[in-house]
Protein backbone atom coordinates (compact mmCIF):
# COMPACT_ATOMS: atom_id res chain seq x y z
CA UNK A 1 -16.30 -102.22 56.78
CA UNK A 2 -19.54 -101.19 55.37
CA UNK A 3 -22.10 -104.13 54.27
CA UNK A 4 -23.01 -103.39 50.26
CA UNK A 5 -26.95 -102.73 50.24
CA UNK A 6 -28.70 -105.68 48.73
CA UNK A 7 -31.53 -104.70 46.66
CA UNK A 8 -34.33 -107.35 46.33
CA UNK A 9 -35.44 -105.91 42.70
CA UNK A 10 -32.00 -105.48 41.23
CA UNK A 11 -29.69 -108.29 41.58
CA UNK A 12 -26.85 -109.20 38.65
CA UNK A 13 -25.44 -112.65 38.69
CA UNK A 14 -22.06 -111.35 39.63
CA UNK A 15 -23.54 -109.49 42.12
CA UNK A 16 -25.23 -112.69 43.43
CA UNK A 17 -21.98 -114.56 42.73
CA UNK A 18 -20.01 -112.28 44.80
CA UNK A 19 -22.06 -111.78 47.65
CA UNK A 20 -21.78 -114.38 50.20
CA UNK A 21 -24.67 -114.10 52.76
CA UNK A 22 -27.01 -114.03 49.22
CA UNK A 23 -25.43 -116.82 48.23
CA UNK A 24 -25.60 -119.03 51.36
CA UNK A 25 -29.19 -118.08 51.81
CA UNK A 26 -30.58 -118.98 48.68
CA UNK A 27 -28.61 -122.31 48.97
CA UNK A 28 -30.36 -122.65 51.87
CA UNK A 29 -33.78 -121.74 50.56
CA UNK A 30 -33.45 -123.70 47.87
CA UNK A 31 -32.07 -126.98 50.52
CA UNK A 32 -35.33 -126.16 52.21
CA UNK A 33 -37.81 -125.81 48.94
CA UNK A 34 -36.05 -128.96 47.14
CA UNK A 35 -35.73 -131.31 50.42
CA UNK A 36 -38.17 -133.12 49.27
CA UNK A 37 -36.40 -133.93 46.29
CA UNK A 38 -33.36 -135.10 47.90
CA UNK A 39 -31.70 -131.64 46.86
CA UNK A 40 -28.58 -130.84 49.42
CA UNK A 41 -26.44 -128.13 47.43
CA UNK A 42 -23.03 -127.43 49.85
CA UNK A 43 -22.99 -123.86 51.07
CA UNK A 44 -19.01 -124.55 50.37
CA UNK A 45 -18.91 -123.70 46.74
CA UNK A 46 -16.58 -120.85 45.51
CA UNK A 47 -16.94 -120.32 41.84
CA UNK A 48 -20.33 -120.62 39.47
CA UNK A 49 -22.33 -121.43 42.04
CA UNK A 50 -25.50 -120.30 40.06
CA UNK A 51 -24.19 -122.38 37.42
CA UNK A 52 -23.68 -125.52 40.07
CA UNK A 53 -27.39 -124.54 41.21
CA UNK A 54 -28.85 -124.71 38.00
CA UNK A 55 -27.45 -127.71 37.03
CA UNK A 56 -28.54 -129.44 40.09
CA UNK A 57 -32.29 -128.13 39.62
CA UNK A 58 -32.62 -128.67 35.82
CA UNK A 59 -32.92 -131.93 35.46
CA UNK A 60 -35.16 -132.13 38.65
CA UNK A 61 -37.41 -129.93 37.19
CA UNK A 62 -37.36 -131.65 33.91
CA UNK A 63 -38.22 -134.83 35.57
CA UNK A 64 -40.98 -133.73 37.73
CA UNK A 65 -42.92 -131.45 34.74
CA UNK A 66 -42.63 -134.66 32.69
CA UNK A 67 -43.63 -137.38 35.06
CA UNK A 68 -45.07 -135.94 38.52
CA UNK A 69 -47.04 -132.78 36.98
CA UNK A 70 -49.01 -132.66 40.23
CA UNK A 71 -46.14 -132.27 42.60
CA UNK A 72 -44.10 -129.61 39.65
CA UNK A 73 -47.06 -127.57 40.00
CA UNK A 74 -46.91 -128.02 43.73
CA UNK A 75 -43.39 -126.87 44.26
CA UNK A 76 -43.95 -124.08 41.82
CA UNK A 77 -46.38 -122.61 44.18
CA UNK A 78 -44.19 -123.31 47.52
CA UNK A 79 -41.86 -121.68 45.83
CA UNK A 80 -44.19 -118.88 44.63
CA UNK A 81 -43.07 -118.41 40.97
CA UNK A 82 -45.59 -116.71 38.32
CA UNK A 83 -47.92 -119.53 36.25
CA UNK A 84 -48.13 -117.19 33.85
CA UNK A 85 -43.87 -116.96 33.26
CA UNK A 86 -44.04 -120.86 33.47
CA UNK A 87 -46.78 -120.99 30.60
CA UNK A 88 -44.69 -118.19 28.50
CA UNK A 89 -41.43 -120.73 29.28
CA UNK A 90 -43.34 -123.06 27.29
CA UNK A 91 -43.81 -121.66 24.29
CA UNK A 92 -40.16 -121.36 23.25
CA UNK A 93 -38.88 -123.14 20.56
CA UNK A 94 -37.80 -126.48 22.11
CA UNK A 95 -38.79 -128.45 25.16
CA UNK A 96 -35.01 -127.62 26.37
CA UNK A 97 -35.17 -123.99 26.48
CA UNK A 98 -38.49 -124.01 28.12
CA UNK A 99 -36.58 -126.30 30.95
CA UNK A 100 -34.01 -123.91 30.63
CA UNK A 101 -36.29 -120.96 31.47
CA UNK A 102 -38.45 -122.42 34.11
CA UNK A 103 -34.88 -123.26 35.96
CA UNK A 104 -33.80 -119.52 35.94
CA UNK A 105 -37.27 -118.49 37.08
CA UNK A 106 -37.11 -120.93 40.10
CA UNK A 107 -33.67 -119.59 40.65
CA UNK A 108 -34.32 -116.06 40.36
CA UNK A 109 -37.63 -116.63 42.45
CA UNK A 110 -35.45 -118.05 45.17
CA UNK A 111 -32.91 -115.26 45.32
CA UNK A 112 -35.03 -112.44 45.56
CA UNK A 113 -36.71 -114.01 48.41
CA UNK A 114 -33.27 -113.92 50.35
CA UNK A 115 -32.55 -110.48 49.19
CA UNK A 116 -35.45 -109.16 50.10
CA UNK A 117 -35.44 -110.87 53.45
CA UNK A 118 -32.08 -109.39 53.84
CA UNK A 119 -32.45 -106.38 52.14
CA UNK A 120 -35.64 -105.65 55.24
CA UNK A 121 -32.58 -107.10 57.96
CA UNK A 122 -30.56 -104.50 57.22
CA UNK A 123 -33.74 -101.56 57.17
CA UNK A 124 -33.56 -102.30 60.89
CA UNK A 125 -30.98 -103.91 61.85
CA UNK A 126 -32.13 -104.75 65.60
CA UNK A 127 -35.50 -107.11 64.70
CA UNK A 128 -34.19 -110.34 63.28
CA UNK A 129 -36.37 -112.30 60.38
């Protein structure tokens, strides 16, 4: 059976939702990128699992922008998403959907750093990353 190409620029949530290794790395990238936080998502789930991971990371990031700016800022470059994105999240309407936004930017972030490390796998498939 042929492996579906994973592109790292053009990824739809069922797409993510449906494809397994995706979804077990970014779990895992996320684990890694959150550990800190006590973050330990279960590479078990079946259904809405970027719902599960955005509710898990929500009201982390919530609690860090709003009490530990230092270390949000911190984990927003380990995990290497755009200032400028974060800054635009903030001028939405409400506190909420700037959360909201910042959430799906981490999340998106942390996907297309597994598809693109997979994406490169399967460009040549004997040299591991």
């Amino acid at each position: 059976m042929k492996k579906k190409e994973v592109s790292p620029y053009n990824q739809s949530l069922s797409e993510f939702n449906n494809n397994r290794e995706l979804v077990i790395g970014t779990i895992f990238q996320i684990n890694k990128d959150f550990a800190s936080l006590g973050v330990n998502i279960s590479e078990s789930l079946q259904a809405n699992v970027y719902q599960v991971i955005f509710d898990t990371l929500r009201p982390l990031l919530e609690e860090l922008y709003e009490n530990q700016l230092e270390k949000f800022y911190g984990l927003m470059y380990t995990i290497d998403v755009d200032h400028s994105k974060i800054d635009k999240a903030f001028l939405k309407p409400t506190l909420s959907l700037a959360y909201d936004e910042i959430t799906d930017l981490v999340i998106q972030r942390e996907i297309l750093k597994v598809a693109t490390r997979i994406w490169y796998k399967n460009q040549n498939p004997a040299q591991e990353i």
